[in-house]
Protein backbone atom coordinates (compact mmCIF):
# COMPACT_ATOMS: atom_id res chain seq x y z
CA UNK A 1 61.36 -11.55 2.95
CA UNK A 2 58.14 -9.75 4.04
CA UNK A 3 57.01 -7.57 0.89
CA UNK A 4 55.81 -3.94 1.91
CA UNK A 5 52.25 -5.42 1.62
CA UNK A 6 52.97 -7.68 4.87
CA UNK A 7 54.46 -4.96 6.99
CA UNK A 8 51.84 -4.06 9.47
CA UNK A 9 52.41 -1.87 12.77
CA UNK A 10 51.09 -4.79 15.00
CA UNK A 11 50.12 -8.36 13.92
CA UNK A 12 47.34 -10.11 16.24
CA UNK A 13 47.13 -14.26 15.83
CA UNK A 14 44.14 -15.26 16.24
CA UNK A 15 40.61 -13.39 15.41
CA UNK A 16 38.45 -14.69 18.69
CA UNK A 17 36.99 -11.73 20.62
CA UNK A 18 40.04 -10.98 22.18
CA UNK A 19 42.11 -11.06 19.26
CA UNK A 20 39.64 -8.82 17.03
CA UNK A 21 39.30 -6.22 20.41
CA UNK A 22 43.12 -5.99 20.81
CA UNK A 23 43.35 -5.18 16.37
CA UNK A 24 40.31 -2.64 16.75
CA UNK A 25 42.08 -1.02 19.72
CA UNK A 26 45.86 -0.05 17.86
CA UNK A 27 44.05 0.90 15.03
CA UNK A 28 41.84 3.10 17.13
CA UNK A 29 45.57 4.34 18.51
CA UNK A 30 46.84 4.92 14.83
CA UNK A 31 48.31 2.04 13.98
CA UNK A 32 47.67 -0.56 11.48
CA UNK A 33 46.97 -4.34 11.89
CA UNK A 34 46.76 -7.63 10.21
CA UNK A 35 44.73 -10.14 12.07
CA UNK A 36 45.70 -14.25 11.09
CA UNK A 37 43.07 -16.93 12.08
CA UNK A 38 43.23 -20.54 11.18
CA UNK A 39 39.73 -21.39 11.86
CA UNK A 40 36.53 -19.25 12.31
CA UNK A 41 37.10 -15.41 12.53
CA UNK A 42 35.21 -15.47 15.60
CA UNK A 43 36.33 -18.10 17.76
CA UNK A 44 35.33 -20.19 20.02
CA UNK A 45 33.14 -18.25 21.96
CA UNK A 46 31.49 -17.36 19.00
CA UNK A 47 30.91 -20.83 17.56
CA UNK A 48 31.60 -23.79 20.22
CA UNK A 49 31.25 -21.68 24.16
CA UNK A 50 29.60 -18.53 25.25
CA UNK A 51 26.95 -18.10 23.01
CA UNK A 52 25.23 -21.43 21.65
CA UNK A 53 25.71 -22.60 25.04
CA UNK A 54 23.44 -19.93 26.70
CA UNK A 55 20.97 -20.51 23.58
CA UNK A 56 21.00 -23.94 24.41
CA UNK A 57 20.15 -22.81 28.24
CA UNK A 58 18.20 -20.69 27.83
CA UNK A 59 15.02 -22.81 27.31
CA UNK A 60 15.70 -24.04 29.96
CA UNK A 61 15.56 -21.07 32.47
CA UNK A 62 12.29 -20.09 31.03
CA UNK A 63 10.66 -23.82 31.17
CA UNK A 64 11.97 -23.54 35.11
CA UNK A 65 10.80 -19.67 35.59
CA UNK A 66 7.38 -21.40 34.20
CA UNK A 67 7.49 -23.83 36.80
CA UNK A 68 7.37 -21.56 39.72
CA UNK A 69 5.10 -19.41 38.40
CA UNK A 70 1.22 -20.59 39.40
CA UNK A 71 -0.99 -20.29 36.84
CA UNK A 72 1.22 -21.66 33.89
CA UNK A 73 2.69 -24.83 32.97
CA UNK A 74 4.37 -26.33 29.74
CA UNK A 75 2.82 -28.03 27.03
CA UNK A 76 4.93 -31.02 26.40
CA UNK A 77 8.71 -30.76 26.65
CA UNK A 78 10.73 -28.11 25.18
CA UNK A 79 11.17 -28.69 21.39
CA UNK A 80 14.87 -29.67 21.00
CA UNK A 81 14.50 -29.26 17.25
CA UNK A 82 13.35 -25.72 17.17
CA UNK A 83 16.41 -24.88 19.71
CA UNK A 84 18.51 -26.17 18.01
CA UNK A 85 17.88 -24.50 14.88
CA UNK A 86 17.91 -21.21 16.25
CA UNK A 87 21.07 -22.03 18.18
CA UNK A 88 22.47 -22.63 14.45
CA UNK A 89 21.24 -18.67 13.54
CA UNK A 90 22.97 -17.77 16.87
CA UNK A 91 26.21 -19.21 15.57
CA UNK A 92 25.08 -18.12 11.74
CA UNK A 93 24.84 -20.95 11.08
CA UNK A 94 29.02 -21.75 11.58
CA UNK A 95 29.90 -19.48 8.64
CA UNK A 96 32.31 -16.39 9.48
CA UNK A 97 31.76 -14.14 6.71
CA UNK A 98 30.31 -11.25 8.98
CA UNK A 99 32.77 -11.49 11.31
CA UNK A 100 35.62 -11.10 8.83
CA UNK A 101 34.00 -8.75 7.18
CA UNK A 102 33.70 -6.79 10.79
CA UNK A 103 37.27 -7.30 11.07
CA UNK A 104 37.91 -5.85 7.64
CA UNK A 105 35.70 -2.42 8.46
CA UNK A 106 38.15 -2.11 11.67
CA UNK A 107 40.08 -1.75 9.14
CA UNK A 108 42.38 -4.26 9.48
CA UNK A 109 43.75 -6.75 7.37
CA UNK A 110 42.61 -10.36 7.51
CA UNK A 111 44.77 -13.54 6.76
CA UNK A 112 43.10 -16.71 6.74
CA UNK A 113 45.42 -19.39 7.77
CA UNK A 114 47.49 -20.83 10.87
CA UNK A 115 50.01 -18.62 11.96
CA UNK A 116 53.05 -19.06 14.34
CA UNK A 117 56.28 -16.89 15.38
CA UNK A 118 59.26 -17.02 13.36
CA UNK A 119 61.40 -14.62 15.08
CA UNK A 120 60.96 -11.42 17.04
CA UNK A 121 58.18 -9.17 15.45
CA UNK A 122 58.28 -12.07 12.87
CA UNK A 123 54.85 -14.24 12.34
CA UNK A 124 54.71 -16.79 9.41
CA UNK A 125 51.15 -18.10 7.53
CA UNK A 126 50.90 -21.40 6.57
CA UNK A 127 47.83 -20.46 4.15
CA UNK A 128 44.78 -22.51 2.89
CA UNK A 129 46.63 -23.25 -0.27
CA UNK A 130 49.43 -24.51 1.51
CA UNK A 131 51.82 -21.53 0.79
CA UNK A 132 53.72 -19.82 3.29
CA UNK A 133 53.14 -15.79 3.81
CA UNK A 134 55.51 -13.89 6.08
CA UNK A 135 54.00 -11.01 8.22
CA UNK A 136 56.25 -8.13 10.05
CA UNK A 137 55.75 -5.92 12.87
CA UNK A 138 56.93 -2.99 13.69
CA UNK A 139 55.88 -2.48 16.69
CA UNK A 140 54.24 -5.56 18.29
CA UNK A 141 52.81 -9.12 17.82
CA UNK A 142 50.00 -9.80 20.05
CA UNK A 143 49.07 -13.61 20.83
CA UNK A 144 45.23 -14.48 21.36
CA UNK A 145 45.55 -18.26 20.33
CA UNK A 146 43.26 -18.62 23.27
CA UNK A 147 42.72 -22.08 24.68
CA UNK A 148 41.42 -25.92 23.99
CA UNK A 149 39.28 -28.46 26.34
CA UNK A 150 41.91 -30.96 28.33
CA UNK A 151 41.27 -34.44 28.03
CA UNK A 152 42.57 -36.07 30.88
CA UNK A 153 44.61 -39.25 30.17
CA UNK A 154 42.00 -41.65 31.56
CA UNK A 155 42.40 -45.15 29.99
CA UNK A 156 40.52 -45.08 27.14
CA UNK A 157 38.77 -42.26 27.32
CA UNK A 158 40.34 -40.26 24.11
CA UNK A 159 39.94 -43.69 22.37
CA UNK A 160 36.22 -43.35 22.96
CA UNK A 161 36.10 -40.48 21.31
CA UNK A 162 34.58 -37.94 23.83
CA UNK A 163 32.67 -34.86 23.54
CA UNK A 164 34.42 -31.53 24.95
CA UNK A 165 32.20 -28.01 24.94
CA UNK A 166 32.71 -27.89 21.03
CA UNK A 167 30.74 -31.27 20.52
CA UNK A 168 27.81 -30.20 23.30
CA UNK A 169 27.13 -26.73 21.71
CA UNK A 170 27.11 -28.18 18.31
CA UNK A 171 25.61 -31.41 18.51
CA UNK A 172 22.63 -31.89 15.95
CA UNK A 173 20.94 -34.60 18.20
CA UNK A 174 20.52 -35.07 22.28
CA UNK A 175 21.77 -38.44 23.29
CA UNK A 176 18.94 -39.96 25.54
CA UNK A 177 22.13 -41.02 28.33
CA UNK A 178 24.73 -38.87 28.83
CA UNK A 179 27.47 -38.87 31.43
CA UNK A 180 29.70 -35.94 32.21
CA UNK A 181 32.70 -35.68 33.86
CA UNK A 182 33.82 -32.04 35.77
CA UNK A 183 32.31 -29.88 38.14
CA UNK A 184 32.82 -26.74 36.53
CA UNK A 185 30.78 -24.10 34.62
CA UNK A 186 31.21 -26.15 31.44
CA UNK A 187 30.27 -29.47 32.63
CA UNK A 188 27.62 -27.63 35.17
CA UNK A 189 25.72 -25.61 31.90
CA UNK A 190 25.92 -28.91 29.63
CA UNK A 191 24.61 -31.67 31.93
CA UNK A 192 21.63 -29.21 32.71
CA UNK A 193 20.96 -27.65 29.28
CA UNK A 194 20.67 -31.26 27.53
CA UNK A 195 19.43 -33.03 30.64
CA UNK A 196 16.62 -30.15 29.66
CA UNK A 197 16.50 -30.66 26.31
CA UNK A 198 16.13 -34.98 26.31
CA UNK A 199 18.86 -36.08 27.97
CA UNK A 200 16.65 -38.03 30.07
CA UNK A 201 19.26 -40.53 32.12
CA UNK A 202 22.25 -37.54 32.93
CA UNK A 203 24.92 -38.72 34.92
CA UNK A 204 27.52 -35.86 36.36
CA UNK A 205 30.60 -38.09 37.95
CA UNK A 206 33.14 -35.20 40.14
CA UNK A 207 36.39 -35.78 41.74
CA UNK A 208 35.95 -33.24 44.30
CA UNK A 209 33.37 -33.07 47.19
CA UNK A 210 31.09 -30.40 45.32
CA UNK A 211 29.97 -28.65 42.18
CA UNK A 212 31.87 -25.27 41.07
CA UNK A 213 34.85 -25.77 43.73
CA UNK A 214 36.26 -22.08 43.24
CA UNK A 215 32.95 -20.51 44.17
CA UNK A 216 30.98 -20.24 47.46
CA UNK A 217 30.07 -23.41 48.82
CA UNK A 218 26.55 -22.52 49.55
CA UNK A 219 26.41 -21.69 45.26
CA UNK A 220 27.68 -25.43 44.82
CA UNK A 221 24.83 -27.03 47.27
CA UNK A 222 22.30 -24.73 45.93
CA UNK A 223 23.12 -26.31 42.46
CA UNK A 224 23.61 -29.79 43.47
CA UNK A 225 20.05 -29.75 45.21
CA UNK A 226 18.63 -28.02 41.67
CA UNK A 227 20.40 -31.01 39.91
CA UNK A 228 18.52 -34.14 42.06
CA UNK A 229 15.04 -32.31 41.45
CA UNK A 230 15.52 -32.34 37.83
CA UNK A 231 16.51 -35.97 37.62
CA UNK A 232 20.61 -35.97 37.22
CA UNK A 233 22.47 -38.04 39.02
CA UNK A 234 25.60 -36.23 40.73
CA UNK A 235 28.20 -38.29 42.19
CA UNK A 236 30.58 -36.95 44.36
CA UNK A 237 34.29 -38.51 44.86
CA UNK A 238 33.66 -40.54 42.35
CA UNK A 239 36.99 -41.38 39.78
CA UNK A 240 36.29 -42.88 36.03
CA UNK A 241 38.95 -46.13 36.43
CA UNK A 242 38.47 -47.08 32.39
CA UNK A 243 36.21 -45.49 29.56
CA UNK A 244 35.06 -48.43 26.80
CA UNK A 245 33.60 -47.55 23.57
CA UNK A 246 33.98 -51.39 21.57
CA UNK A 247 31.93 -49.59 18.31
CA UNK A 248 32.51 -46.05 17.26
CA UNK A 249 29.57 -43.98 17.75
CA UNK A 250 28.30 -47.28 19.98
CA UNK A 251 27.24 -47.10 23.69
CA UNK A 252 30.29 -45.82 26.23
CA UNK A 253 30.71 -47.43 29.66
CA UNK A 254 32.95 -45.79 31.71
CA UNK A 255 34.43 -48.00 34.64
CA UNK A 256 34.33 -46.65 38.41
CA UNK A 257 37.34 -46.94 41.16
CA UNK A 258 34.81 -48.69 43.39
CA UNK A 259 34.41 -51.40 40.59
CA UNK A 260 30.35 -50.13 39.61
CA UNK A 261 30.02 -49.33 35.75
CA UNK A 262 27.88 -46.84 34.01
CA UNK A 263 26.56 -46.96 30.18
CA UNK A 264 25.77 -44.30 28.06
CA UNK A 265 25.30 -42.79 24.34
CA UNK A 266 27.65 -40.33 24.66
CA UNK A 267 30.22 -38.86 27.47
CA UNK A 268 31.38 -35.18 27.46
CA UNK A 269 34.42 -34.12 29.74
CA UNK A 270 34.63 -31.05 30.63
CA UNK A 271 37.23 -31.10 32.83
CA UNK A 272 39.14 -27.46 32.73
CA UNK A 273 41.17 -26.30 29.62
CA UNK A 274 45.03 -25.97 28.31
CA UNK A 275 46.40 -22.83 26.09
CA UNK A 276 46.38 -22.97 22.57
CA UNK A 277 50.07 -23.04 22.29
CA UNK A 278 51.11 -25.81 19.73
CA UNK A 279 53.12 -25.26 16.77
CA UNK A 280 52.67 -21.33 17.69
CA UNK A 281 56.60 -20.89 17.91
CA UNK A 282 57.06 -19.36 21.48
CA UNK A 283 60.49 -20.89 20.99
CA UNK A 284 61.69 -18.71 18.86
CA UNK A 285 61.44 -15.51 21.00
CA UNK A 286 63.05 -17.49 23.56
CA UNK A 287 59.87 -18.49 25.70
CA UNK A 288 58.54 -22.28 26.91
CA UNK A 289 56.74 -23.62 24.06
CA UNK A 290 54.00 -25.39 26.15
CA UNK A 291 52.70 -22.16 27.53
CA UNK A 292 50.65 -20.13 29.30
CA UNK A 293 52.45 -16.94 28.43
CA UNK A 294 53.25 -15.12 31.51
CA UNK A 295 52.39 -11.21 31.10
CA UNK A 296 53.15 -8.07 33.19
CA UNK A 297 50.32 -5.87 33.88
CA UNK A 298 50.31 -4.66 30.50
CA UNK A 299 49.93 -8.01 28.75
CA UNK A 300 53.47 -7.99 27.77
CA UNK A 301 54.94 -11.48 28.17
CA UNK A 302 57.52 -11.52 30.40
CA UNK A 303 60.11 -13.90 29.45
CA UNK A 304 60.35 -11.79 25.78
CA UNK A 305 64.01 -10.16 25.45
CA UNK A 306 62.62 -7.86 22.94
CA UNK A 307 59.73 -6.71 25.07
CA UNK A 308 57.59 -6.33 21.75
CA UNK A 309 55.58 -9.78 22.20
CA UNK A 310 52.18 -9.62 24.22
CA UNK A 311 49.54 -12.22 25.41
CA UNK A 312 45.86 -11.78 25.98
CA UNK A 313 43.41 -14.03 26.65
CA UNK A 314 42.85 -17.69 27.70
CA UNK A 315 46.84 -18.21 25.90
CA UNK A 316 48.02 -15.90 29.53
CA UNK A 317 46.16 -17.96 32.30
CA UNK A 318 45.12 -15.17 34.22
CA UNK A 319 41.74 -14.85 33.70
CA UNK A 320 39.88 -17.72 31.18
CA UNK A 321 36.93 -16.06 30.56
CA UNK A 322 35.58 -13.75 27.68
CA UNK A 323 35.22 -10.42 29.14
CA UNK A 324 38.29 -10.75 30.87
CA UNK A 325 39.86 -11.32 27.69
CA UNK A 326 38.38 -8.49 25.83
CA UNK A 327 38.96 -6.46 28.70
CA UNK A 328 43.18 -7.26 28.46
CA UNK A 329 43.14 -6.90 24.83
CA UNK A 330 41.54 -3.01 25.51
CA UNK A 331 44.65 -2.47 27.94
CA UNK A 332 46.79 -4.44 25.55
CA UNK A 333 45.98 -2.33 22.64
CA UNK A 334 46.41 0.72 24.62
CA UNK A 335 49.51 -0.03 25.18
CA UNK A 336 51.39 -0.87 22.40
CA UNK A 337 49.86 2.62 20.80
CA UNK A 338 51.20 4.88 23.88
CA UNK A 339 54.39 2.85 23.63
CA UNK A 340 54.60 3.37 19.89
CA UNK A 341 53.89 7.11 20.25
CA UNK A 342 56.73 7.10 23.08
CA UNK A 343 54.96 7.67 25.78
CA UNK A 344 55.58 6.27 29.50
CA UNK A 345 55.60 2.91 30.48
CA UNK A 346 53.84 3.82 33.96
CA UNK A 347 50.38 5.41 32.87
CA UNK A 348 47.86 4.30 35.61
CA UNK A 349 45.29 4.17 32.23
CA UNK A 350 47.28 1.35 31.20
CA UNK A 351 47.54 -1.03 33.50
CA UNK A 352 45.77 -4.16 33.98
CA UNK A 353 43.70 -3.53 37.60
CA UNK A 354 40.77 -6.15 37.32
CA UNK A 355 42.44 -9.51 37.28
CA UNK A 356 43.60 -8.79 40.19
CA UNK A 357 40.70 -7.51 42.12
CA UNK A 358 38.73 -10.93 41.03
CA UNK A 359 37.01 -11.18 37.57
CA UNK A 360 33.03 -11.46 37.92
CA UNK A 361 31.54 -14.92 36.16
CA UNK A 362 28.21 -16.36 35.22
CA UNK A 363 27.16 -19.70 35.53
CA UNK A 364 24.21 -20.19 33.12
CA UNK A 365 22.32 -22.62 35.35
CA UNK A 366 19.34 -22.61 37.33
CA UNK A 367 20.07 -21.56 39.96
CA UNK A 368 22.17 -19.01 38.17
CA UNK A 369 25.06 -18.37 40.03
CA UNK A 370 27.41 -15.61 39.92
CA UNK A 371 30.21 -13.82 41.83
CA UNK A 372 33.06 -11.51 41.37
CA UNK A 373 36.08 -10.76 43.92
CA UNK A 374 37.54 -13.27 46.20
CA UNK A 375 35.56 -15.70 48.33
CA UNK A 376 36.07 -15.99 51.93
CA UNK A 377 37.83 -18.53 52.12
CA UNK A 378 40.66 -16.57 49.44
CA UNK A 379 39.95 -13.21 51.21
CA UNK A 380 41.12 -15.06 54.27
CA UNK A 381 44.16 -16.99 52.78
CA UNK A 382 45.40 -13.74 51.31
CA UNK A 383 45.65 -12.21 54.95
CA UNK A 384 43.08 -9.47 54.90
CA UNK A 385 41.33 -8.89 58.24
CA UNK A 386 37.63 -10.65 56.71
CA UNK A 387 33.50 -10.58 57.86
CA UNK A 388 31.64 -12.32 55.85
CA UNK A 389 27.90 -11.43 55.68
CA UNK A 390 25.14 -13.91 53.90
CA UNK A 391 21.18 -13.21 53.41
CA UNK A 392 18.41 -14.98 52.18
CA UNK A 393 17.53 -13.75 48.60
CA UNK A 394 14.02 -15.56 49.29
CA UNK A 395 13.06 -12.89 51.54
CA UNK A 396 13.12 -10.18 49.45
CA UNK A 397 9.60 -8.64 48.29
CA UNK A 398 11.15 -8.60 44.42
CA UNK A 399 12.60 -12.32 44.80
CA UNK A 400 8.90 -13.46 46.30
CA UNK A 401 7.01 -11.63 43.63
CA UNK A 402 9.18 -13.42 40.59
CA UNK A 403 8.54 -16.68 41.81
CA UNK A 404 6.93 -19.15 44.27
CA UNK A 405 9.46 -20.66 47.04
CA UNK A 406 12.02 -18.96 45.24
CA UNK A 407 15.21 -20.41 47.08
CA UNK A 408 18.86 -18.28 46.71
CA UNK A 409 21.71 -16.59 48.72
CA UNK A 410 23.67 -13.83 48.58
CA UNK A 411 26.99 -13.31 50.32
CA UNK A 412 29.64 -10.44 51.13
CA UNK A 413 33.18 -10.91 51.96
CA UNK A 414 34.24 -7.33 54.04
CA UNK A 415 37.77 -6.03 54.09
CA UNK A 416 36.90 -4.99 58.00
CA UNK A 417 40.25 -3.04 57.93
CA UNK A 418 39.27 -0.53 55.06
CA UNK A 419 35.45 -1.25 54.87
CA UNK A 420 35.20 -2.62 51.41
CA UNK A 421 34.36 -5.15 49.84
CA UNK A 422 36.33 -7.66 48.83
CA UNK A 423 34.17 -9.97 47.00
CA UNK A 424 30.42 -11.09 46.71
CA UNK A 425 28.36 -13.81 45.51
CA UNK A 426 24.78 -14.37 44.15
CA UNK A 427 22.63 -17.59 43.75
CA UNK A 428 19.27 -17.82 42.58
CA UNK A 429 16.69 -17.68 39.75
CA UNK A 430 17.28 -14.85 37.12
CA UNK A 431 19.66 -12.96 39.64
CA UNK A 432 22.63 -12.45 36.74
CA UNK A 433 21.99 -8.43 36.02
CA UNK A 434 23.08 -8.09 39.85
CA UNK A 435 26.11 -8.88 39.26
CA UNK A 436 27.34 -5.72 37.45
CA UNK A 437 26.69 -3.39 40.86
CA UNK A 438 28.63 -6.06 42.38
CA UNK A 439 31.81 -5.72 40.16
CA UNK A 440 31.47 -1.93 40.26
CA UNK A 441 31.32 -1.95 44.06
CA UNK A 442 34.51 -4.57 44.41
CA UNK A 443 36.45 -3.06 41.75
CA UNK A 444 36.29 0.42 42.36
CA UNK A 445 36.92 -0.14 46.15
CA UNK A 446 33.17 1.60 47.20
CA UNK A 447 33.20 2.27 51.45
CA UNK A 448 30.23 0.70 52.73
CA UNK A 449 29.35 3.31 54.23
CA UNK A 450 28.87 5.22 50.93
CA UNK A 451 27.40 2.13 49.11
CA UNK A 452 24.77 2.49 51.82
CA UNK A 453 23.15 5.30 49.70
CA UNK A 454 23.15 3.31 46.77
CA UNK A 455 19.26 2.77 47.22
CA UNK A 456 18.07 -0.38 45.47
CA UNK A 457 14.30 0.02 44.16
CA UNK A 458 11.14 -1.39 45.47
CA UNK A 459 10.07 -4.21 44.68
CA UNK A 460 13.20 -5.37 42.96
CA UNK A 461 15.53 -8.21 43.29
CA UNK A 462 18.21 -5.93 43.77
CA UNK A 463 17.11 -4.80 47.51
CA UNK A 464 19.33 -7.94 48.29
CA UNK A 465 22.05 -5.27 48.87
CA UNK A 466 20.16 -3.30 51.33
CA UNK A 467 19.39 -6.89 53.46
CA UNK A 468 23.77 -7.58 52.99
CA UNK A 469 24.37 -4.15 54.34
CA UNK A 470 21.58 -3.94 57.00
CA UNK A 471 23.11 -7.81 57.91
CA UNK A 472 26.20 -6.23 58.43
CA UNK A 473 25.41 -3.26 60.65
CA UNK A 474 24.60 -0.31 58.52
């Protein structure tokens, strides 16, 4: 039995950003919270994604931004060492304590150790000194076990012992040959960053035809094009047949469908990723224990009798990315306080709107590439009447002044029925703070006709939008 001590109003596993957003907001609504995390208060984002990988790129942006830029040039290569070490203070150095502490101030109350459901409103601790503490809720549990790399089940390949995005963003040395496997942001972000940083024979093998497949194609080429000036090698259609690795921690040679072979120090896959639903007791509230969670519009899970068990974050599926999390965990938390006051179920306030508009992303490359809303080819699929508009980001006075044959592309996807947008997409050198006008524009539904006089400044990167709308009549 639950003493009064571990009676809290809502009980959030897992303290990632999404977990420790969806606490702050019920307590912010009146209630109270305890917050369970197995690992580092924090999470992954925190300690193994968002941020060391963009300290790890970001040296290598500004070593490219030098490189356009007459007049100055690099001494020597960039200094792995000294980014490492300050990617270590950017992840402090893998040590929590301020975060827990954060969580703490909320207030909120922290238990370290691996929780899973027991039960409706029922969460049970296995605890660092293998005890067992049991939580209840009165009100709500909230899942934000977010999710874990996939290693696909090439032969041999989890024998070898591969690196996934935790192992890139905290490796301690840069493997002179590296080969990656995926397309996608993660394998996109990694080959470049350490390709950057000394690994000087990078191999990126993809299944597909092109890089980042759910994007533009032009953002893909643009990136692929990037990748063969630098020195990576990107094969396309290629399929790993075998991975080898005879010595642990020796050389890897992964084994090609077409019977070729390539050797390395170390391979990553980063290959897409799987919710973090194991041992996490969706059972026992009567839902598939292999996940995702499938959520309504308010992030409550669907399949739960009770209708007191919610879901934000990677664990749902809709949305894998950060912001997107944090951004269900604020409607999430909303929620569960109107519902616990008794108010209505069908307040506009609280309902999820942007996953389904199209969540904007980042890829931390260079080019930098970013887009939010559908592409064309989805705008099309989903039956809207579609003009798709594309100019040359290169011909802008602000895109000429920040660099020398600076090369990018912009593109709008036009709902021609209502005369809104329905998604757009950027590539280019430092083009990422566009992106938020973008998101505004797509999400709150903006006529083109009134974005017209939305005037962009001179000379700025950002008079893009007035070539896109003058491209498309206006």
């Amino acid at each position: 039995m639950a003493g009064d001590d571990d009676v809290f109003d809502v009980i959030v596993i897992g303290a990632g950003p999404v977990g420790e957003t969806a606490a702050q907001r019920v307590v912010r609504g009146g209630l109270t919270a305890a917050v369970v995390e197995e690992r580092l208060a924090g999470g992954e984002c925190a300690y193994y994604a968002c941020i060391p990988s963009k300290a790890l790129a970001r040296p290598m942006e500004l070593a490219a931004e030098v490189g356009r830029m007459p007049g100055l040039e690099l001494r020597g290569p960039i200094d792995a060492a000294a980014v490492l070490a300050r990617r270590d203070r950017a992840v402090s150095h893998f040590d929590d304590t301020g975060q827990v502490r954060w969580i703490v101030n909320v207030p909120a109350t922290f238990v370290r150790g691996r929780g899973r459901l027991a039960g409706p409103l029922r969460v049970e601790v296995a605890t660092p000194d293998g005890g067992t503490r049991e939580l209840r809720a009165r009100h709500a549990v909230v899942v934000a076990t977010g999710s874990e790399p996939a290693v696909p089940g090439i032969p041999g390949l989890r024998e070898a012992r591969p690196w996934t995005n935790r192992e890139a963003t905290s490796l301690e040395r840069v493997p002179e040959r590296l080969i990656v496997l995926g397309g996608g942001a993660v394998a996109c972000e990694s080959a470049q960053a350490l390709h950057a940083l000394g690994a000087r024979e990078t191999t990126v093998l993809v299944r597909g035809d092109r890089l980042l497949s759910r994007f533009e194609p032009f953002a893909g080429d643009l990136l692929a094009d990037s990748f063969r000036r630098s020195g990576i090698d990107v094969r396309f259609g290629t399929v790993p047949a075998r991975v080898e690795r005879p010595v642990p921690g020796g050389p890897v040679t992964v084994r090609l469908d077409d019977g070729s072979h390539i050797e390395a120090d170390e391979i990553m896959v980063g290959l897409g990723r799987r919710p973090a639903v194991e041992g996490l007791g969706l059972e026992t509230v009567g839902l598939d224990a292999h996940g995702p969670v499938d959520v309504d519009p308010s992030m409550r899970a669907t399949g739960d009798p009770g209708g007191r068990l919610y879901a934000v974050g990677d664990v749902n599926g809709r949305n894998l990315l950060t912001h997107m999390g944090k951004y269900q965990a604020r409607v999430c938390g909303d929620v569960i306080a109107a519902r616990a006051r008794g108010l209505p179920d069908d307040l506009p306030s609280l309902r999820d709107t942007a996953d389904d508009l199209g969540a904007p992303q980042v890829i931390f490359t260079d080019p930098q590439v970013c887009a939010v809303g559908r592409t064309e080819a989805q705008a099309r699929a989903d039956g809207f009447t579609v003009r798709a508009v594309e100019s040359d980001m290169g011909a802008v006075a602000g895109a000429s002044l920040q660099a020398d044959d600076y090369v990018g592309l912009a593109k709008a996807v036009v709902d021609e029925d209502r005369r809104v947008l329905l998604g757009v997409t950027f590539a280019g050198p430092g083009i990422v703070d566009l992106l938020h006008g973008a998101t505004i524009a797509v999400t709150a539904e903006i006529p083109l006709d009134r974005l017209w006089h939305a005037v962009a400044p001179f000379p700025t990167v950002s008079e893009i939008w007035l070539r896109i709308l003058e491209e498309y009549g206006l």
